[in-house]
PDB file of N, CA and C in Angstrom:
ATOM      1  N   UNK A   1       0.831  -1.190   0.000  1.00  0.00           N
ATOM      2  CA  UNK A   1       0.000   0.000   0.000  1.00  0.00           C
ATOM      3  C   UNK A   1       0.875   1.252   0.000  1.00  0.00           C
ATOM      4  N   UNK A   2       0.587   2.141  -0.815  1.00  0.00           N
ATOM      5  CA  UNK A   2       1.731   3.680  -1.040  1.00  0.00           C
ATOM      6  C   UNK A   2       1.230   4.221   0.601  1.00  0.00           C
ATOM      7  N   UNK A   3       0.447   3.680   1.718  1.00  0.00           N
ATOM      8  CA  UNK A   3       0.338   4.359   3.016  1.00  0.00           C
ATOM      9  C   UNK A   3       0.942   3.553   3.831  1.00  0.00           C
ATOM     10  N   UNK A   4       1.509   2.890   3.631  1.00  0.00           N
ATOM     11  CA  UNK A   4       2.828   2.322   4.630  1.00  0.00           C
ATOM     12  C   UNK A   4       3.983   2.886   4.892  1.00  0.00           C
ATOM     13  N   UNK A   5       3.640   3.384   6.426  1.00  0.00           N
ATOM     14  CA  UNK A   5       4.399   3.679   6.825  1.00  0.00           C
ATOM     15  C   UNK A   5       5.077   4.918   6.552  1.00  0.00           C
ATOM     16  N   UNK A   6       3.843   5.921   6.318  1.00  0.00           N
ATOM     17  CA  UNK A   6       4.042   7.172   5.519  1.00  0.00           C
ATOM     18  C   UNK A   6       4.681   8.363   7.008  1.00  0.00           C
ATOM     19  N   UNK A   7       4.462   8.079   8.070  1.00  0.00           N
ATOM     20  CA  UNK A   7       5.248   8.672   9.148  1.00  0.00           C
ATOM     21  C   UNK A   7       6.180   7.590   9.855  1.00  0.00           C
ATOM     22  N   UNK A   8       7.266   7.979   9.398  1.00  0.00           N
ATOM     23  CA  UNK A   8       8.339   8.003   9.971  1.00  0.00           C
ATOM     24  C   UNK A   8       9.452   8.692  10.420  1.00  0.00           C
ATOM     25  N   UNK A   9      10.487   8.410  10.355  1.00  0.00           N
ATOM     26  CA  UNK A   9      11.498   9.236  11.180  1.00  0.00           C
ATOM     27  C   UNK A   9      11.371  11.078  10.525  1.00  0.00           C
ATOM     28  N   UNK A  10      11.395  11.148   9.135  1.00  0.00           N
ATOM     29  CA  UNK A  10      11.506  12.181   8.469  1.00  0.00           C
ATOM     30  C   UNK A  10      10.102  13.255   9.061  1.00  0.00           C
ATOM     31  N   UNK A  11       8.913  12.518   9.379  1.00  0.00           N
ATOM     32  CA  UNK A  11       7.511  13.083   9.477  1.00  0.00           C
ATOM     33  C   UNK A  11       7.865  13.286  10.862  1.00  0.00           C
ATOM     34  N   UNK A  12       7.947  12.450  12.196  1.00  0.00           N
ATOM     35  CA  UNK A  12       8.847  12.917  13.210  1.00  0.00           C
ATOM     36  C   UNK A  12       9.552  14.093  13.546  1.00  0.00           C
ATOM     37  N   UNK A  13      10.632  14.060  12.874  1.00  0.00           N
ATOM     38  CA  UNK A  13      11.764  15.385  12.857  1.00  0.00           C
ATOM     39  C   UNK A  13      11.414  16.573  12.878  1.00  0.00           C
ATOM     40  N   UNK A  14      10.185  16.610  11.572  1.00  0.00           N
ATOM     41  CA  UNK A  14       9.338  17.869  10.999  1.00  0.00           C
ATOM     42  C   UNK A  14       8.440  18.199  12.311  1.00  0.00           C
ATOM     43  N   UNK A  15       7.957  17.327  13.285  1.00  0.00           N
ATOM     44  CA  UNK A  15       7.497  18.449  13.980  1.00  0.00           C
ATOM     45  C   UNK A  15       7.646  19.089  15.213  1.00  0.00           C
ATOM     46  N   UNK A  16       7.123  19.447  16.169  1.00  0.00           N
ATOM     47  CA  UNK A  16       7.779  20.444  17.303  1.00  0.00           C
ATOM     48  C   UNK A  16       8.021  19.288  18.134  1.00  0.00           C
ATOM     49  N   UNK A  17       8.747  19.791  19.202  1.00  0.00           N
ATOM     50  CA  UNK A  17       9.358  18.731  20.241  1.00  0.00           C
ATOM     51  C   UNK A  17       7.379  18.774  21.687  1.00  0.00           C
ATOM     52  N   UNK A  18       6.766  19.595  20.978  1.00  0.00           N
ATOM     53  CA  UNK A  18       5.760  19.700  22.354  1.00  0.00           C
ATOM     54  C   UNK A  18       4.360  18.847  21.245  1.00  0.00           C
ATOM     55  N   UNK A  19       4.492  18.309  20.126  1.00  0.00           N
ATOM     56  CA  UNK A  19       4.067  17.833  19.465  1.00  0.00           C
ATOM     57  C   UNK A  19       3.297  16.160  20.333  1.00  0.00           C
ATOM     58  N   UNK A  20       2.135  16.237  20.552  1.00  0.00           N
ATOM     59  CA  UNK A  20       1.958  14.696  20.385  1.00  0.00           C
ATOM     60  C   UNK A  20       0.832  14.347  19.001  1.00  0.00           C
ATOM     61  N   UNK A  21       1.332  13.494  18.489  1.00  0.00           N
ATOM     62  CA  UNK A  21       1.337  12.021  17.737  1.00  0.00           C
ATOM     63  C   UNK A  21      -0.164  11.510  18.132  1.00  0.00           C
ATOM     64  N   UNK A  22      -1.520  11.837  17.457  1.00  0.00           N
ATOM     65  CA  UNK A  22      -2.524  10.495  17.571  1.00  0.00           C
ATOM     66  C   UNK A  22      -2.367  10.091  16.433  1.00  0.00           C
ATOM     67  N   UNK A  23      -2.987   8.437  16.448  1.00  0.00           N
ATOM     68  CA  UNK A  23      -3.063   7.724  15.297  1.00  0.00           C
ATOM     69  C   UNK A  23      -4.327   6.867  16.011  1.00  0.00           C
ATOM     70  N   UNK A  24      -5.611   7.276  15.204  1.00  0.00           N
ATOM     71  CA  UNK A  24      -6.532   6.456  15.179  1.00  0.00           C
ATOM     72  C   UNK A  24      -7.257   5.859  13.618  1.00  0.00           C
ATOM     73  N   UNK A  25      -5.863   6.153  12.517  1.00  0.00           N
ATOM     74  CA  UNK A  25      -6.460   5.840  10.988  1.00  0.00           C
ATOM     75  C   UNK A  25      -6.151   4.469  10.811  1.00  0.00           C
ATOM     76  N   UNK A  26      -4.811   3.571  10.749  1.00  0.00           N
ATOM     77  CA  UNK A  26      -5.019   2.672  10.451  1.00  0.00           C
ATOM     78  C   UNK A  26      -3.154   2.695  11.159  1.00  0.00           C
ATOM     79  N   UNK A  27      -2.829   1.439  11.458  1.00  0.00           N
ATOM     80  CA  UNK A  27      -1.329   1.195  12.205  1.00  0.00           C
ATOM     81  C   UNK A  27      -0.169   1.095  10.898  1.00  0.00           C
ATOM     82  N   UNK A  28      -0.858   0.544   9.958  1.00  0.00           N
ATOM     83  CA  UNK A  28       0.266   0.711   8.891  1.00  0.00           C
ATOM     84  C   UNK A  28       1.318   1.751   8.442  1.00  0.00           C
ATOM     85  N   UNK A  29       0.478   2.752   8.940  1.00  0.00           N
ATOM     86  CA  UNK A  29       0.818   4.555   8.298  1.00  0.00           C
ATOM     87  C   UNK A  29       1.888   4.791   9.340  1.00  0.00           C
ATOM     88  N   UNK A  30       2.363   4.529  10.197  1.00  0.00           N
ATOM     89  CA  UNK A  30       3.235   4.612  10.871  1.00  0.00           C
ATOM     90  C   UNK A  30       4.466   3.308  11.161  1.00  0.00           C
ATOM     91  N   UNK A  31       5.557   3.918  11.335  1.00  0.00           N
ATOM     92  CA  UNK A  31       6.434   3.174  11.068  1.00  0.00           C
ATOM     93  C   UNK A  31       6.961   3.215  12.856  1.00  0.00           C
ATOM     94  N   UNK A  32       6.359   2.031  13.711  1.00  0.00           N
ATOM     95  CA  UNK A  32       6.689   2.070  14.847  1.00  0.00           C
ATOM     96  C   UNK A  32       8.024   1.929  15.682  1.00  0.00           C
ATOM     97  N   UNK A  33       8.908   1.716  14.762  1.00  0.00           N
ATOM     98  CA  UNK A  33      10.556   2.009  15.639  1.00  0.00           C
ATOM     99  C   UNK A  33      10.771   3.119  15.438  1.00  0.00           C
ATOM    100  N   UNK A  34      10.649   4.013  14.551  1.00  0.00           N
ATOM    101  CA  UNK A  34      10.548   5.723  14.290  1.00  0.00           C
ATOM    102  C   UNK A  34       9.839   6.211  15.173  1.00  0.00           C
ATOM    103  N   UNK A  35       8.521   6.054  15.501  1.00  0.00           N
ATOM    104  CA  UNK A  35       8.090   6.789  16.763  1.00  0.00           C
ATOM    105  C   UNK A  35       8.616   6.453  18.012  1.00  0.00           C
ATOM    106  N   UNK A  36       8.454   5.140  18.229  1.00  0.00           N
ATOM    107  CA  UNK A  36       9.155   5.092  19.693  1.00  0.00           C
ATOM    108  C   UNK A  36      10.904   6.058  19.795  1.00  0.00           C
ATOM    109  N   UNK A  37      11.772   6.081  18.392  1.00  0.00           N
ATOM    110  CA  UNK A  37      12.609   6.436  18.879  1.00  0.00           C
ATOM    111  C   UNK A  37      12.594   7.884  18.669  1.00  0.00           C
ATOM    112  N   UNK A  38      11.227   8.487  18.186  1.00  0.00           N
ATOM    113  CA  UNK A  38      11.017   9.731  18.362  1.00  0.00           C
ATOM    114  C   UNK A  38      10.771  10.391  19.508  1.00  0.00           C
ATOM    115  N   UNK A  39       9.540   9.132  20.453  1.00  0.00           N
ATOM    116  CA  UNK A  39       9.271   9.809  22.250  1.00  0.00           C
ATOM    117  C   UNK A  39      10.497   9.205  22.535  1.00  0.00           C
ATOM    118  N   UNK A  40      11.900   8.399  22.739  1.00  0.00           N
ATOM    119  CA  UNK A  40      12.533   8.248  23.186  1.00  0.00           C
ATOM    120  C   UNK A  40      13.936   9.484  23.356  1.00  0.00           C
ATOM    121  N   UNK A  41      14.113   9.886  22.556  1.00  0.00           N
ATOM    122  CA  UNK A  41      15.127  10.631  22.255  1.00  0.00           C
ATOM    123  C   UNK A  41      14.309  12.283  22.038  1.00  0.00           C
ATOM    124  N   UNK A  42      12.789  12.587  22.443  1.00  0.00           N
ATOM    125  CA  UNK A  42      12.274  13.673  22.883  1.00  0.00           C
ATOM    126  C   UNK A  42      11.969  14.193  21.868  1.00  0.00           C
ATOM    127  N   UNK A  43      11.790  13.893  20.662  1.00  0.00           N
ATOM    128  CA  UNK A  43      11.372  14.725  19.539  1.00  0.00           C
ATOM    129  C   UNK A  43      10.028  15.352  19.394  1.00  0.00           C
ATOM    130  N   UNK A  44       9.335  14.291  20.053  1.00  0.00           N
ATOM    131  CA  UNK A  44       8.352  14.740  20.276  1.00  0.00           C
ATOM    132  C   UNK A  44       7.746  14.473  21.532  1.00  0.00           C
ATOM    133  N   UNK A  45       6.496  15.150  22.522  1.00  0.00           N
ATOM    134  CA  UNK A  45       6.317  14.943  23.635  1.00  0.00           C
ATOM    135  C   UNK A  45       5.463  13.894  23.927  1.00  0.00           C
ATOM    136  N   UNK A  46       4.795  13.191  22.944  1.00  0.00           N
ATOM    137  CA  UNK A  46       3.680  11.958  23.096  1.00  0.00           C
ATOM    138  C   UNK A  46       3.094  11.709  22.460  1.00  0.00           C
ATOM    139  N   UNK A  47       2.795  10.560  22.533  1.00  0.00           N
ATOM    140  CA  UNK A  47       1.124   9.827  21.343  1.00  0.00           C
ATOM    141  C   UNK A  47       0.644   8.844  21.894  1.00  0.00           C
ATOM    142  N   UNK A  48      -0.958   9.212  21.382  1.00  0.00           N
ATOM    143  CA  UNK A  48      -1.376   8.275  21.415  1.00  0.00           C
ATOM    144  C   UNK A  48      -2.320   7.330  20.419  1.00  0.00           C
ATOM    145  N   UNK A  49      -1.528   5.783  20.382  1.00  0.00           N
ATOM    146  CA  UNK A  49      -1.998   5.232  19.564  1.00  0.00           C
ATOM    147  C   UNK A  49      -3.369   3.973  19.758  1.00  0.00           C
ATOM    148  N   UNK A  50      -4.360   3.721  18.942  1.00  0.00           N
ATOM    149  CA  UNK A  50      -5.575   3.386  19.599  1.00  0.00           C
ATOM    150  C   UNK A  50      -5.225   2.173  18.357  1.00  0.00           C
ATOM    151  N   UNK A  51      -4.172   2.474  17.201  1.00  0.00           N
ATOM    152  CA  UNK A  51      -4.770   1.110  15.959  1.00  0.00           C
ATOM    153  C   UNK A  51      -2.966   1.223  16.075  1.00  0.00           C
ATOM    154  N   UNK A  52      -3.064  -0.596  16.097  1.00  0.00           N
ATOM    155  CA  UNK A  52      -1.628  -1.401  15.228  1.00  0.00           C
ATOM    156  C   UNK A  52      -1.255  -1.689  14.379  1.00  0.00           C
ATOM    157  N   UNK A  53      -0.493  -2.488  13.484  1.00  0.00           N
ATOM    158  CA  UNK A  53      -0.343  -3.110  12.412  1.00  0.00           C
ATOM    159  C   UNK A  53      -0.813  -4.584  12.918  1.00  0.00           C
ATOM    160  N   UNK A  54      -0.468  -5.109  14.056  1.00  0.00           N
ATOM    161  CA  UNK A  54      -0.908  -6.009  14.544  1.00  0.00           C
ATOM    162  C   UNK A  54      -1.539  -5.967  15.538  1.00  0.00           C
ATOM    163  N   UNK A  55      -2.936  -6.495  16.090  1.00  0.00           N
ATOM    164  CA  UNK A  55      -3.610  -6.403  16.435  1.00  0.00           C
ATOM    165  C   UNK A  55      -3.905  -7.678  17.844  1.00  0.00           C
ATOM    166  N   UNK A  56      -3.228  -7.716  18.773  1.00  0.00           N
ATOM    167  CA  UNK A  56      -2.733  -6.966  19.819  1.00  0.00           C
ATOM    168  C   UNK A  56      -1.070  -7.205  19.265  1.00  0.00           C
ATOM    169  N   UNK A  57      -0.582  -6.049  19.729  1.00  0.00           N
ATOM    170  CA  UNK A  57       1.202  -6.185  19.109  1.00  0.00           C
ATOM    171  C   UNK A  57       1.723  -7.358  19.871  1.00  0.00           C
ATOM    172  N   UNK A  58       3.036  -7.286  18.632  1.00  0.00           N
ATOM    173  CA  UNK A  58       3.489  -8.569  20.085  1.00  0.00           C
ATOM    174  C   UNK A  58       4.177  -8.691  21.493  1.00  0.00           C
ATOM    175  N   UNK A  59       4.070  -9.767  22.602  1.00  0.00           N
ATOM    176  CA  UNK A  59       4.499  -9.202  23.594  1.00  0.00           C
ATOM    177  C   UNK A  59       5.681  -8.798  23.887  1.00  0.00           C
ATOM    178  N   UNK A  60       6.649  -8.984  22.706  1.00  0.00           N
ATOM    179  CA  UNK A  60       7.916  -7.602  22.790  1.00  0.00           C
ATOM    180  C   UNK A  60       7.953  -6.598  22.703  1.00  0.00           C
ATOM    181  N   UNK A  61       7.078  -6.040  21.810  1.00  0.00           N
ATOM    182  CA  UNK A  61       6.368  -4.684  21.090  1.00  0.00           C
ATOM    183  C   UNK A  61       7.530  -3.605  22.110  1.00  0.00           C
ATOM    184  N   UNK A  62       8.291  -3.146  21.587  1.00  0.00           N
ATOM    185  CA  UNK A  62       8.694  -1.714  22.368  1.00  0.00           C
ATOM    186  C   UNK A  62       7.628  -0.796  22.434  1.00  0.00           C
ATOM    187  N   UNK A  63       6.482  -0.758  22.340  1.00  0.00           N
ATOM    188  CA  UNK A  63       5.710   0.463  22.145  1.00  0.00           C
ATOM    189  C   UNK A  63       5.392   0.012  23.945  1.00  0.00           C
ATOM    190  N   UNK A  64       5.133  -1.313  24.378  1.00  0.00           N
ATOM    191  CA  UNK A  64       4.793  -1.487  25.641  1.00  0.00           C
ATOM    192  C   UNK A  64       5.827  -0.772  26.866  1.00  0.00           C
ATOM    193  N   UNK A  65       6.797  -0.947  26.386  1.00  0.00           N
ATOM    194  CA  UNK A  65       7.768  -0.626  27.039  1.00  0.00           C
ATOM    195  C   UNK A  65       7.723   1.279  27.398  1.00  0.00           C
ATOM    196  N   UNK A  66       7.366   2.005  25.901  1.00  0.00           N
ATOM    197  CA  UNK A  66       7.269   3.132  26.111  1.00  0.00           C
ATOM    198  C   UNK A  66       6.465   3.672  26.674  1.00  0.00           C
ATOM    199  N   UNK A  67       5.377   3.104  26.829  1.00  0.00           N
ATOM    200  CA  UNK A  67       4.209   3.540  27.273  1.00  0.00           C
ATOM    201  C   UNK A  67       4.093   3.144  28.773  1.00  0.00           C
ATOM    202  N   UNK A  68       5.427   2.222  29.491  1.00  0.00           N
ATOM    203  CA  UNK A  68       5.390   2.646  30.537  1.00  0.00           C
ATOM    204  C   UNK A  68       6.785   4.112  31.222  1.00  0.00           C
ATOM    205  N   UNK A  69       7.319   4.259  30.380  1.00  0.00           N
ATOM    206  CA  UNK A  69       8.602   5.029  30.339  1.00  0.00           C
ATOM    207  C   UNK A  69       8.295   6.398  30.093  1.00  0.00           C
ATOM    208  N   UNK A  70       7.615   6.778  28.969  1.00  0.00           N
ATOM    209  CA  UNK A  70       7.508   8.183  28.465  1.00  0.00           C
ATOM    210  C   UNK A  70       5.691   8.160  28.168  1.00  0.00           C
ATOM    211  N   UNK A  71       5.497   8.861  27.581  1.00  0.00           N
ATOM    212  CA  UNK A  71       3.975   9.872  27.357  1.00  0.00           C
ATOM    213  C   UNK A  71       3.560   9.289  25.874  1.00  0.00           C
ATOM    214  N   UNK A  72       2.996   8.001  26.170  1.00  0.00           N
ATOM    215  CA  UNK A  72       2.505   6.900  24.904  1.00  0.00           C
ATOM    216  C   UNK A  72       1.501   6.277  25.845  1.00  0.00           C
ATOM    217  N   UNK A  73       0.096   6.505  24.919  1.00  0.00           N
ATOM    218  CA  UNK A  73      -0.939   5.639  25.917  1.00  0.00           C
ATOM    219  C   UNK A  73      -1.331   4.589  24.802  1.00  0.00           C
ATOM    220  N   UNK A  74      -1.925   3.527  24.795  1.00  0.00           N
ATOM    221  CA  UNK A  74      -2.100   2.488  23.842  1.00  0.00           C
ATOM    222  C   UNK A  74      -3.836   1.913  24.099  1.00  0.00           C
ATOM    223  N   UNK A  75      -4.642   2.407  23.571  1.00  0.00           N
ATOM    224  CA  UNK A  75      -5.197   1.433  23.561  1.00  0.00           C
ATOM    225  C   UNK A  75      -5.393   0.480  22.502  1.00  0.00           C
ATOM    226  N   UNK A  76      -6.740  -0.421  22.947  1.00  0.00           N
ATOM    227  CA  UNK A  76      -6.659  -1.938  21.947  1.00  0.00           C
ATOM    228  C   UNK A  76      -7.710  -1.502  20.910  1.00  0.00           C
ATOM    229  N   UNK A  77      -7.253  -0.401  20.080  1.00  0.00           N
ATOM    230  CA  UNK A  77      -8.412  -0.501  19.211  1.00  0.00           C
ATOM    231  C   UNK A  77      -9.967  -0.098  19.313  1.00  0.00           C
ATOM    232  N   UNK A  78     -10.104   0.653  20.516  1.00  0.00           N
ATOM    233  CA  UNK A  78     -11.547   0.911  21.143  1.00  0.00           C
ATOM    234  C   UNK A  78     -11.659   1.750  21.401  1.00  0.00           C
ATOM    235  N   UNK A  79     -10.914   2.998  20.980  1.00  0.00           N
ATOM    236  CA  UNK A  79     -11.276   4.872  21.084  1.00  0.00           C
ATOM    237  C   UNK A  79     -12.639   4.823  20.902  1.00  0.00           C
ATOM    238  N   UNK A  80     -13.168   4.685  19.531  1.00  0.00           N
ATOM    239  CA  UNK A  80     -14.563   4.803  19.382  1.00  0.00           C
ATOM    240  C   UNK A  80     -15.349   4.619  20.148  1.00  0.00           C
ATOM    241  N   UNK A  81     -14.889   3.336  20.777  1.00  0.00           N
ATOM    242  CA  UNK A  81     -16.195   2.641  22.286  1.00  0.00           C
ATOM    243  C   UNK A  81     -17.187   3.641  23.181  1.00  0.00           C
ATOM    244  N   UNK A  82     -16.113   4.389  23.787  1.00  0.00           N
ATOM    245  CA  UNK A  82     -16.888   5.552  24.351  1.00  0.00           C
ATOM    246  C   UNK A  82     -18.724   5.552  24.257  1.00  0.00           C
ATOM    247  N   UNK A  83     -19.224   5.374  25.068  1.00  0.00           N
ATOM    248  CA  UNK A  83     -20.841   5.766  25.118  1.00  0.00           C
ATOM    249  C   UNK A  83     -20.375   7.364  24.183  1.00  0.00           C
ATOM    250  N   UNK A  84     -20.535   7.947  24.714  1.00  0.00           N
ATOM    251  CA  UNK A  84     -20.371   9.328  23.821  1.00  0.00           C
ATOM    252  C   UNK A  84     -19.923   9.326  22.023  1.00  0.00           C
ATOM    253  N   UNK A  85     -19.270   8.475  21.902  1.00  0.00           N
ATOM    254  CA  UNK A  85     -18.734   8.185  20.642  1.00  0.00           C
ATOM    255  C   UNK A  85     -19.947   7.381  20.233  1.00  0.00           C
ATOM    256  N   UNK A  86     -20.192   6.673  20.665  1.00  0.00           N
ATOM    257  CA  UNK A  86     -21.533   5.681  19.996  1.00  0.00           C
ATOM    258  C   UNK A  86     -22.577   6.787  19.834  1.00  0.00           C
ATOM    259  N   UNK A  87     -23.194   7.586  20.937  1.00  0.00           N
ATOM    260  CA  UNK A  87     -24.188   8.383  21.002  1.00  0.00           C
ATOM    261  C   UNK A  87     -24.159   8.994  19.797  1.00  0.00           C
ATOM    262  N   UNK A  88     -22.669   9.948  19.120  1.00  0.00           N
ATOM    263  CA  UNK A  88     -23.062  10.859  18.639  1.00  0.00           C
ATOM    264  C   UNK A  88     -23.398  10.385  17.286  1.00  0.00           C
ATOM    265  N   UNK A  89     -22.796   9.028  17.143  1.00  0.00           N
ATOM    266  CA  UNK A  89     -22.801   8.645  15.439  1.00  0.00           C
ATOM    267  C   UNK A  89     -24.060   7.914  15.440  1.00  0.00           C
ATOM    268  N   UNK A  90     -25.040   7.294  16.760  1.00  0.00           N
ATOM    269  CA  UNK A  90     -26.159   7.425  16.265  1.00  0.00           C
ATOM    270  C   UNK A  90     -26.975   8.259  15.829  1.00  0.00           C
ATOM    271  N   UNK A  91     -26.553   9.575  16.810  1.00  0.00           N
ATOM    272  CA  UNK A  91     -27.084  10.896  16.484  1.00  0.00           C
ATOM    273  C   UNK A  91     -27.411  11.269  15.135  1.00  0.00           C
ATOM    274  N   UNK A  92     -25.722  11.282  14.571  1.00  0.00           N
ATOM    275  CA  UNK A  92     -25.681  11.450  13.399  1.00  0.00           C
ATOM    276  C   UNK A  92     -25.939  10.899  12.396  1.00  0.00           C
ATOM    277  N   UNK A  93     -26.719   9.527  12.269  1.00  0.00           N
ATOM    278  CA  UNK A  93     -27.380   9.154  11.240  1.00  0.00           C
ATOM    279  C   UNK A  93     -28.599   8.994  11.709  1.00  0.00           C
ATOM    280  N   UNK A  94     -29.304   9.094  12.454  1.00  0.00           N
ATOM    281  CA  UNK A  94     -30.688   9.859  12.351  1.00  0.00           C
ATOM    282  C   UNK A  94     -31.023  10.950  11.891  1.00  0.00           C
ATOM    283  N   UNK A  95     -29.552  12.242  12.632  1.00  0.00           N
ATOM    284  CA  UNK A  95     -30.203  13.299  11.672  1.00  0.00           C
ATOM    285  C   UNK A  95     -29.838  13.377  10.285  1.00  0.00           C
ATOM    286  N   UNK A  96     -29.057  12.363  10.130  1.00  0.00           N
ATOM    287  CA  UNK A  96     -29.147  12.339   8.230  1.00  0.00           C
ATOM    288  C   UNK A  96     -30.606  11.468   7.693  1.00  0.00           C
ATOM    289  N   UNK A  97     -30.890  10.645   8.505  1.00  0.00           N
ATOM    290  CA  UNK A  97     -32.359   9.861   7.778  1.00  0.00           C
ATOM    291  C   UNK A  97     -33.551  10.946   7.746  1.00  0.00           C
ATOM    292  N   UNK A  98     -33.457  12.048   9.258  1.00  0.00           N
ATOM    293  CA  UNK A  98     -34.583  12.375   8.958  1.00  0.00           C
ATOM    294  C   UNK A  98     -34.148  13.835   8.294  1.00  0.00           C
ATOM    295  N   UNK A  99     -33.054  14.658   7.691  1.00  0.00           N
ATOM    296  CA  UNK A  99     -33.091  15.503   6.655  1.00  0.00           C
ATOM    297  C   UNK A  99     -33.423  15.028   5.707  1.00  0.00           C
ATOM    298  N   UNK A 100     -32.990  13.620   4.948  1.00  0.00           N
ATOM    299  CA  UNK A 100     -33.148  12.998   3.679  1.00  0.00           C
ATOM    300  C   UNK A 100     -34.315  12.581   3.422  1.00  0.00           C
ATOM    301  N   UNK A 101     -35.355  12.544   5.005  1.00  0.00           N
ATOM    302  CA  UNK A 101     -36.752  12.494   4.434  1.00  0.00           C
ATOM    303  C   UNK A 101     -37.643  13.597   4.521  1.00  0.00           C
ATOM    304  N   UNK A 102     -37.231  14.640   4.737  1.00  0.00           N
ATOM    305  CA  UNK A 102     -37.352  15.994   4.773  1.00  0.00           C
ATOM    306  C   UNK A 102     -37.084  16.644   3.323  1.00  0.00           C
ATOM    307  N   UNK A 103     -36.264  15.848   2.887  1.00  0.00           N
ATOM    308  CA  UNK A 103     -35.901  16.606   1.281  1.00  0.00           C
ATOM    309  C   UNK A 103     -35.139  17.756   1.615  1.00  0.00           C
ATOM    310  N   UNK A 104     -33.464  17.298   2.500  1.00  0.00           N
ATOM    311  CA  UNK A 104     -32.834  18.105   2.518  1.00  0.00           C
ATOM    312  C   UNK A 104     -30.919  17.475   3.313  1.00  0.00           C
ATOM    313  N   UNK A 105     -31.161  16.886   2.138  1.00  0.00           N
ATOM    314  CA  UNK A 105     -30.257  15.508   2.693  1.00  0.00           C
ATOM    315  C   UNK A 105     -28.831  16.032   2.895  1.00  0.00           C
ATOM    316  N   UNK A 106     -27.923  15.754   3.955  1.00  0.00           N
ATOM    317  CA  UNK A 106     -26.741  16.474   4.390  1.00  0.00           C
ATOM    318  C   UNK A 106     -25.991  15.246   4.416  1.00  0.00           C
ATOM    319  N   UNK A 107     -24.549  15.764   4.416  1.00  0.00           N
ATOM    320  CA  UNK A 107     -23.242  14.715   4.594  1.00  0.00           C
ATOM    321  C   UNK A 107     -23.359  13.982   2.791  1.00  0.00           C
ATOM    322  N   UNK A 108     -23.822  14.971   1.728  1.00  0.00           N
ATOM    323  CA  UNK A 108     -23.452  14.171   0.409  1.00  0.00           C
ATOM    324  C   UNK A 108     -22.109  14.344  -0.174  1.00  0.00           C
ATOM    325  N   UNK A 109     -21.941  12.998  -0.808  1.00  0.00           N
ATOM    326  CA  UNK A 109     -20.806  13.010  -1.677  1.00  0.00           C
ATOM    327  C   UNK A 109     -21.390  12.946  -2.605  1.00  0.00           C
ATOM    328  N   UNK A 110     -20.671  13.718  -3.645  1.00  0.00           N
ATOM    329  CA  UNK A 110     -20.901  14.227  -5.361  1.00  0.00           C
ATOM    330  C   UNK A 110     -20.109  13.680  -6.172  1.00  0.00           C
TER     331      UNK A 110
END
């Protein structure tokens, strides 16, 4: 995929040292020995990552390690979970069913 591993050390470098790092798109896009040795060596001040490449990493994973050392929180894939997160995206496709039966339909792609 041309999104492998599209942040790494170079995407790192580029940004401020008070910079934290989320990644909730997909684990591929990041190149995880580049970040860890980005919060390691202070480049940047933290991230947090919610998606892996592998899904739970393995139990060597340096990311475990960082995340007890420096300012890396990990979860398993379940940001979304949140009651609040569920709420709003039910929210939000109700109020798209009932604009679209209103004859005034929102969130289109063209």
């Amino acid at each position: 995929s041309d999104l492998f591993h599209v942040l790494s050390q170079d995407a790192f470098a580029l940004m401020k040292q008070s910079a934290y790092f989320i990644n909730t798109s997909r684990g591929a896009i990041v190149n995880d020995g580049d970040l860890c040795d980005a919060l390691a060596h202070g480049e940047i001040a933290g991230a947090g990552i919610d998606v892996q490449v592998k899904e739970p990493p393995e139990e060597d994973s340096p990311l475990y390690e960082l995340a007890q050392t420096h300012s890396l929180l990990l979860t398993p894939h379940i940001g979304w979970q949140r009651i609040e997160s569920r709420q709003r995206l039910i929210d939000s496709v109700a109020e798209n069913i009932r604009s679209f039966l209103a004859g005034n339909p929102i969130n289109l792609c063209n």
